[in-house]
N, C-alpha and C. Protein backbone atom coordinates (compact mmCIF):
# COMPACT_ATOMS: atom_id res chain seq x y z
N UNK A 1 58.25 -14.99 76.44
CA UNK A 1 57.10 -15.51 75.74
C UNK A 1 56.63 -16.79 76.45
N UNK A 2 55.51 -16.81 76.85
CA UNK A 2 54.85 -18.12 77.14
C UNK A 2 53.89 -19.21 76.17
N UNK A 3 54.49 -20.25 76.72
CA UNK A 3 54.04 -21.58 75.34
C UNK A 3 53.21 -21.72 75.36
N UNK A 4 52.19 -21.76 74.49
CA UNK A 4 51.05 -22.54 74.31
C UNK A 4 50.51 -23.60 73.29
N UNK A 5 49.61 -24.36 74.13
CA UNK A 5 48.94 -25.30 73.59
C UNK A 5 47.97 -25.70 73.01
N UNK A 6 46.93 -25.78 72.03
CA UNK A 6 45.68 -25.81 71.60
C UNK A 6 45.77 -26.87 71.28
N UNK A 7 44.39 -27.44 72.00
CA UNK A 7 44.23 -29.10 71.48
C UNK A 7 42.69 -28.66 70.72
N UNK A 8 43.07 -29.62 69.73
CA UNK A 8 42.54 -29.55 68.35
C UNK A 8 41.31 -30.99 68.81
N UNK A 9 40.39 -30.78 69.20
CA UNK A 9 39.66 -31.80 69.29
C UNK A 9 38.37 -32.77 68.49
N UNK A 10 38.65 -32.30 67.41
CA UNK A 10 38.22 -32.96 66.39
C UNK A 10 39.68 -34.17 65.55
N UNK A 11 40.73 -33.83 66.16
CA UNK A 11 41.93 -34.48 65.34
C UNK A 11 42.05 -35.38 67.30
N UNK A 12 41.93 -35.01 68.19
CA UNK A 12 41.83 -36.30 69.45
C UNK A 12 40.72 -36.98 69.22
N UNK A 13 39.23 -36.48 68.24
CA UNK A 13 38.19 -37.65 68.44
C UNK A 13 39.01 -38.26 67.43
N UNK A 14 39.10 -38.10 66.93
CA UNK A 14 39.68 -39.02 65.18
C UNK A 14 41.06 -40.18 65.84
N UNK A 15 41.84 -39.63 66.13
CA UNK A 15 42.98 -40.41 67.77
C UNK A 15 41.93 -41.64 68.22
N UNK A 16 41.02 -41.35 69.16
CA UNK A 16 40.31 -42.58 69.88
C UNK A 16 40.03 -43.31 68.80
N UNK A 17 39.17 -42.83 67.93
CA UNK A 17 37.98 -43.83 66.94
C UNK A 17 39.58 -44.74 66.90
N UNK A 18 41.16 -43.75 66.32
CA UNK A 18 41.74 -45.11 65.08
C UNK A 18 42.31 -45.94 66.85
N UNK A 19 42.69 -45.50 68.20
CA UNK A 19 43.26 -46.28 68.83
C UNK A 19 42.26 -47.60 68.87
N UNK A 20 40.45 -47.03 68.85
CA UNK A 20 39.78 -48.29 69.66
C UNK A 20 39.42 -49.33 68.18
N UNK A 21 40.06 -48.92 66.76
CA UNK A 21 40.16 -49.96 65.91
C UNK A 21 41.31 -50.52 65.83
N UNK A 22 41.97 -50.19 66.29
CA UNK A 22 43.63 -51.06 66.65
C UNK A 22 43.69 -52.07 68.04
N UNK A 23 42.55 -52.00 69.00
CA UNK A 23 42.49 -52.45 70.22
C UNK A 23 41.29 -53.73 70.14
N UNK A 24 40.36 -53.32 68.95
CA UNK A 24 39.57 -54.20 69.18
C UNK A 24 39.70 -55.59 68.76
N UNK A 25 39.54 -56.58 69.51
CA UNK A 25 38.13 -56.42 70.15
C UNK A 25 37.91 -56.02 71.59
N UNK A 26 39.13 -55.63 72.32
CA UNK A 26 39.25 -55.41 73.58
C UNK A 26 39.17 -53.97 73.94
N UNK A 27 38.43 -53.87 74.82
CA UNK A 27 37.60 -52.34 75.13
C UNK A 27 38.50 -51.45 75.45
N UNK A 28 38.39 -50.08 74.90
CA UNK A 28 39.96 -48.66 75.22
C UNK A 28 39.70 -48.20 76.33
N UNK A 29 40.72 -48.30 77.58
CA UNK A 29 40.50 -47.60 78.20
C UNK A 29 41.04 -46.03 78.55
N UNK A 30 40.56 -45.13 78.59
CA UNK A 30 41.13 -44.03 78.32
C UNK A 30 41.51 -42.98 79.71
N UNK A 31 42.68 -43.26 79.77
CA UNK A 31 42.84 -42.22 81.24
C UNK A 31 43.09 -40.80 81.03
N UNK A 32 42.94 -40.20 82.20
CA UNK A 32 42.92 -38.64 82.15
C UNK A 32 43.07 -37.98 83.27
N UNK A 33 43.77 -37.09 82.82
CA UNK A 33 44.84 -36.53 84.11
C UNK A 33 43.73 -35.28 84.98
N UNK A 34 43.86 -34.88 86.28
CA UNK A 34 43.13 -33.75 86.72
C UNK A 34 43.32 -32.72 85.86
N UNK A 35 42.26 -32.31 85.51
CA UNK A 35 42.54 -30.77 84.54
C UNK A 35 42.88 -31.03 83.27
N UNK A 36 43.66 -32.26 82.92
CA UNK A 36 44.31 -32.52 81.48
C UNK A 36 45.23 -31.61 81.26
N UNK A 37 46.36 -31.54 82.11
CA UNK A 37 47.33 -31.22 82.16
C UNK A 37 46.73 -29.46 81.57
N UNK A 38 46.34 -28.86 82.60
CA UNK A 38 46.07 -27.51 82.37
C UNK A 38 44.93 -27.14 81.03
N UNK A 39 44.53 -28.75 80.43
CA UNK A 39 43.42 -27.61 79.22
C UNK A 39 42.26 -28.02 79.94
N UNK A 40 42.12 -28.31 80.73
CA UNK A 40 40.10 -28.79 81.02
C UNK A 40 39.95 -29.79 80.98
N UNK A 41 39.28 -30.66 82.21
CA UNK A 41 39.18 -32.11 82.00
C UNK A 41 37.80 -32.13 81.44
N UNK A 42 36.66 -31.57 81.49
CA UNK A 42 35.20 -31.38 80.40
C UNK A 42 35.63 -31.48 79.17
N UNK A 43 36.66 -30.52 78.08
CA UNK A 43 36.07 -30.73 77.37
C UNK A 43 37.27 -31.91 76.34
N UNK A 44 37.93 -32.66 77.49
CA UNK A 44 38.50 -33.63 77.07
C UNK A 44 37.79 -35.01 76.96
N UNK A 45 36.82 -34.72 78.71
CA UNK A 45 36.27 -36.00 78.64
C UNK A 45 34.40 -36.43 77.71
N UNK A 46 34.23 -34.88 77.72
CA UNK A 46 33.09 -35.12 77.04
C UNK A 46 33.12 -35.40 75.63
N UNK A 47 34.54 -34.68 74.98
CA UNK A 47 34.65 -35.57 73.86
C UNK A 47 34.85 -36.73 73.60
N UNK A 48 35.61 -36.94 74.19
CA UNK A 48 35.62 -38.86 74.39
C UNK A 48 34.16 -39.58 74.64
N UNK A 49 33.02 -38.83 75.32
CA UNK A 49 32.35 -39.70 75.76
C UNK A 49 31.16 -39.85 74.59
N UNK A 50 31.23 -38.73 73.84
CA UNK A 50 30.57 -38.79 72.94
C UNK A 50 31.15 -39.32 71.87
N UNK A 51 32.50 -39.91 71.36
CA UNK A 51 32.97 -40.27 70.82
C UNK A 51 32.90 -42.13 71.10
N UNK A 52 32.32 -42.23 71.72
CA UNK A 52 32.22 -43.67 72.52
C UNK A 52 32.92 -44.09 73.04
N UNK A 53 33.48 -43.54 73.81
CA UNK A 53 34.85 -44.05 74.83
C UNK A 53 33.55 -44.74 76.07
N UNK A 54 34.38 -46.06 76.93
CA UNK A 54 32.69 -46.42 78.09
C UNK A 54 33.68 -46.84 78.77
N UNK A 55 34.97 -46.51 78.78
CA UNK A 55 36.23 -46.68 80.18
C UNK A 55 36.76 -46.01 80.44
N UNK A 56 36.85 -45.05 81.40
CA UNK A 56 37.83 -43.98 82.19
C UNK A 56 38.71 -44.52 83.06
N UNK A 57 39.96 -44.04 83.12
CA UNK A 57 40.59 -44.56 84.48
C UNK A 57 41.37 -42.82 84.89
N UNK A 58 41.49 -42.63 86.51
CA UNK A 58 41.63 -41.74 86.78
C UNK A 58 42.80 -41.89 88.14
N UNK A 59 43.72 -41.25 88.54
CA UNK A 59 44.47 -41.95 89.50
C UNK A 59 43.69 -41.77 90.81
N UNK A 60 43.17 -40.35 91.14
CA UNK A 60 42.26 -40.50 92.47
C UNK A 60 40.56 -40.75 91.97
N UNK A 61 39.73 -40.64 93.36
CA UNK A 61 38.72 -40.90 93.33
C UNK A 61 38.16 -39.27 92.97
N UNK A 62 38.70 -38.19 93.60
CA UNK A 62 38.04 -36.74 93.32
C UNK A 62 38.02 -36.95 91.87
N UNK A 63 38.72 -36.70 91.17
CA UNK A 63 39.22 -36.84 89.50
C UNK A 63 38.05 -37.54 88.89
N UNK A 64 37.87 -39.17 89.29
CA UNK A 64 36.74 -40.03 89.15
C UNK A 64 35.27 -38.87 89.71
N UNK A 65 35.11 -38.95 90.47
CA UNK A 65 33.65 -38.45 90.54
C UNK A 65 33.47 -37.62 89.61
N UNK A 66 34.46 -36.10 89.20
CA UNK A 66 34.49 -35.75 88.42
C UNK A 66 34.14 -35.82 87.11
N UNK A 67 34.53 -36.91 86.30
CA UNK A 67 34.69 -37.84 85.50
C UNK A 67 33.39 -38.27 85.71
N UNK A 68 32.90 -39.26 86.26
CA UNK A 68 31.48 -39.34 86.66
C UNK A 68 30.11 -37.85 86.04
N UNK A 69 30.17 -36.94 86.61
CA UNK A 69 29.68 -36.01 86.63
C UNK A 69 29.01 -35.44 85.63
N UNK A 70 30.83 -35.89 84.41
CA UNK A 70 30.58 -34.98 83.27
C UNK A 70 30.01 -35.76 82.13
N UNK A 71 30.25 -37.26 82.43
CA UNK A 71 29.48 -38.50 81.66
C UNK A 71 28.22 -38.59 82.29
N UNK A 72 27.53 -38.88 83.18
CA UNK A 72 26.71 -39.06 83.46
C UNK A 72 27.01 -40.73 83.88
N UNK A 73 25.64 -41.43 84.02
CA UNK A 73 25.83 -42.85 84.36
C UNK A 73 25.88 -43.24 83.12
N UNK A 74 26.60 -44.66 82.91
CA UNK A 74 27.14 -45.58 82.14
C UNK A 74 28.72 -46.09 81.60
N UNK A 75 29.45 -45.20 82.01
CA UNK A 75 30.71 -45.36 81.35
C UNK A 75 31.60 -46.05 82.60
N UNK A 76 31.94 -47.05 82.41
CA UNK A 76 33.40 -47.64 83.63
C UNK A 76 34.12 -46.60 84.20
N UNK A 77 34.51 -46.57 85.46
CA UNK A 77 35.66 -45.29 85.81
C UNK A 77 36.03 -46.06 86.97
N UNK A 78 37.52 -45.53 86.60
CA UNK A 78 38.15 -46.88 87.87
C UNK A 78 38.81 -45.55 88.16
N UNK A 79 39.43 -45.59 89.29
CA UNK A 79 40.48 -44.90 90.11
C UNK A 79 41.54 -45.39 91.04
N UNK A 80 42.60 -45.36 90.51
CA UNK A 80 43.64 -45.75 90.96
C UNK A 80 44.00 -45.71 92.45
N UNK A 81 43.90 -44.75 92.98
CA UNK A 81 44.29 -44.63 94.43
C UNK A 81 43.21 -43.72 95.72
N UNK A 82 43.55 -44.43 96.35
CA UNK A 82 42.33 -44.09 97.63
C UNK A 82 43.10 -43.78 98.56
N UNK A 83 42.71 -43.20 98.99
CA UNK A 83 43.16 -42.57 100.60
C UNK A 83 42.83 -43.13 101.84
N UNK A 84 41.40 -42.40 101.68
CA UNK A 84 40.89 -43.34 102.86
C UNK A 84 39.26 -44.05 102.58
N UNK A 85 38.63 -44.00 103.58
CA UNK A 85 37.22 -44.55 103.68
C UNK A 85 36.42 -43.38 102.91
N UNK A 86 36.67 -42.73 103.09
CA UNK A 86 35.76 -41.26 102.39
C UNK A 86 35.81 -41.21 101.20
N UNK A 87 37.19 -41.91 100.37
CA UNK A 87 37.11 -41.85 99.06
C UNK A 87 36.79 -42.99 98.62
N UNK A 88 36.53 -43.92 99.49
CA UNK A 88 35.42 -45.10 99.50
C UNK A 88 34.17 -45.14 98.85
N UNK A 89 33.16 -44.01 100.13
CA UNK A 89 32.12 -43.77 100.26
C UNK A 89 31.83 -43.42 98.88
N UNK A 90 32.49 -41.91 98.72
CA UNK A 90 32.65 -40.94 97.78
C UNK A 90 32.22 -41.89 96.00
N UNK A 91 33.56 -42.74 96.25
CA UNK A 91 33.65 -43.93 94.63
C UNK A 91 32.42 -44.56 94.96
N UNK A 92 31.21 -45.39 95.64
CA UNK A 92 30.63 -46.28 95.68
C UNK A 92 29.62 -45.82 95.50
N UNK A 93 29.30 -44.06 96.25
CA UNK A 93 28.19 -43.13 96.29
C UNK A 93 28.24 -43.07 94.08
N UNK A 94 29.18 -42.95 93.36
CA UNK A 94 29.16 -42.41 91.92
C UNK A 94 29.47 -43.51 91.26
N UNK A 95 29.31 -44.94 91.35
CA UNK A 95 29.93 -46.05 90.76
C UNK A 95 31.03 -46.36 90.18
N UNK A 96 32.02 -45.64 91.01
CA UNK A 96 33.32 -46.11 90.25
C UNK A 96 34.10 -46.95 91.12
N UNK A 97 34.42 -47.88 90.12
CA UNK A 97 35.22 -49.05 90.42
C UNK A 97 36.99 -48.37 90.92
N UNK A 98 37.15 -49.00 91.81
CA UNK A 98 38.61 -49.06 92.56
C UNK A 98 40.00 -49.84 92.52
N UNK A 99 40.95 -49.29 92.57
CA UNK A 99 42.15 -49.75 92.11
C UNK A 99 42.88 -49.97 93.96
N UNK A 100 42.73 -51.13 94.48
CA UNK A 100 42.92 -51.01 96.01
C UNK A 100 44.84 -51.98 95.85
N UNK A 101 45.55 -50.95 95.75
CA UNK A 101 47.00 -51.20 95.38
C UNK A 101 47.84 -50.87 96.43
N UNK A 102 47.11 -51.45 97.75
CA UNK A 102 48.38 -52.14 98.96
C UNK A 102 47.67 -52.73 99.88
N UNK A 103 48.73 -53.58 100.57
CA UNK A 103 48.35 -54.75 100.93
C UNK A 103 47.42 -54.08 102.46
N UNK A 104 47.57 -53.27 102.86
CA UNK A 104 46.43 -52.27 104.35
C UNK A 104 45.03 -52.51 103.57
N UNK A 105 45.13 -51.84 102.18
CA UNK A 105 42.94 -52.14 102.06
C UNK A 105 42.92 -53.04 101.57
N UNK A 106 43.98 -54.17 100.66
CA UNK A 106 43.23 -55.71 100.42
C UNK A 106 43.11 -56.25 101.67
N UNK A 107 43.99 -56.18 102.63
CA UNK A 107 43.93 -56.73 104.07
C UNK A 107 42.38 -56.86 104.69
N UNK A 108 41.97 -55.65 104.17
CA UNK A 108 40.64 -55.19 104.97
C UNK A 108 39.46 -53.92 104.03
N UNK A 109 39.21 -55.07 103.47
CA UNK A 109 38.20 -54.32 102.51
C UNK A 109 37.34 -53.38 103.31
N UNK A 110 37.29 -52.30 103.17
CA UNK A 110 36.18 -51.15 103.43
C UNK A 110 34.88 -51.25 103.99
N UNK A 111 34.36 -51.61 104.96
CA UNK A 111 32.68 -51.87 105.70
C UNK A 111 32.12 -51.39 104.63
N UNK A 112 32.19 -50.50 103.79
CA UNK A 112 30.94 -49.77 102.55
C UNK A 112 31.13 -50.98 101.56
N UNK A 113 32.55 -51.23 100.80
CA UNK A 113 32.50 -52.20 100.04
C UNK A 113 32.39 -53.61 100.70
N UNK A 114 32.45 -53.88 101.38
CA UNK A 114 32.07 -55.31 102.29
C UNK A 114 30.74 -55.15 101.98
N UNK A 115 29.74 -54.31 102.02
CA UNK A 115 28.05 -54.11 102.22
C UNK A 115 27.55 -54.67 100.75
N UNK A 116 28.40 -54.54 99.71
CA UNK A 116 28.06 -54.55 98.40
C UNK A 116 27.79 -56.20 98.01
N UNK A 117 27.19 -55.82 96.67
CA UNK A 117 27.10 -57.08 96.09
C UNK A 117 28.05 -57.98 95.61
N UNK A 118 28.81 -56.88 95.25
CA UNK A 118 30.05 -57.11 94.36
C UNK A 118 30.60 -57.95 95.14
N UNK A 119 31.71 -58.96 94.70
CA UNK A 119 32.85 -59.17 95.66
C UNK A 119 34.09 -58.24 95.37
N UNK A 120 34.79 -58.12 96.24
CA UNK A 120 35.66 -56.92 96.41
C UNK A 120 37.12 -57.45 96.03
N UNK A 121 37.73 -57.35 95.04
CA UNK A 121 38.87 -58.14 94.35
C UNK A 121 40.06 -57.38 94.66
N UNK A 122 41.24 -57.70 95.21
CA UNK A 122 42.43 -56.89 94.80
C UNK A 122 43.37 -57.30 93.80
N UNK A 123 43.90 -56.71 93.14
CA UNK A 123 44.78 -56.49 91.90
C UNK A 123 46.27 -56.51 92.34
């Protein structure tokens, strides 16, 4: 027999609303795995987004654009880990903010993010 899972997503919007009244006044950020661990990252993240979630965090940048995609513009999306310059481009081309966690890209911020307005912070 194989296990299964049904996520009940009217009982995960009800989850965010009570986490982001236990958090406030400080904004929820809500991470999410590729795929959501095998159920669909759509219709995890679109519930959230309609639920008012406006922070994603994602460990890569593919995941993030993703994420991007299915929100549209406005919501924060950070991504944890980069590879290379392409997942640079890729994050800066869809506005998501970057998680630059070794000392090779704080060393040497990215020519794309060097171009920006932003200043380019490491963590």
């Amino acid at each position: 027999m194989t296990a299964r899972l049904e996520i009940d997503l009217a009982a995960f919007v009800a989850n965010l609303r009570t986490i982001r009244r236990t958090v406030a006044p400080a904004e929820h950020l809500l991470v999410v795995k590729d795929d959501a661990y095998g159920h669909g990252l759509a219709p995890i993240v679109q519930a959230a987004a309609d639920a008012g979630i406006g922070w994603f965090g994602t460990f890569d940048v593919a995941t993030a654009v993703d994420v991007r995609r299915l929100t549209g513009p406005g919501p924060r999306i950070i991504a944890w880990t980069v590879y290379d310059d392409a997942d640079v481009q890729a994050a800066l081309g869809a506005d998501i903010e970057l998680g630059l966690g070794t000392e090779s890209w704080c060393g040497r911020p990215p020519q794309a993010a060097a171009r920006r307005d932003d200043p380019c912070a490491c963590i």
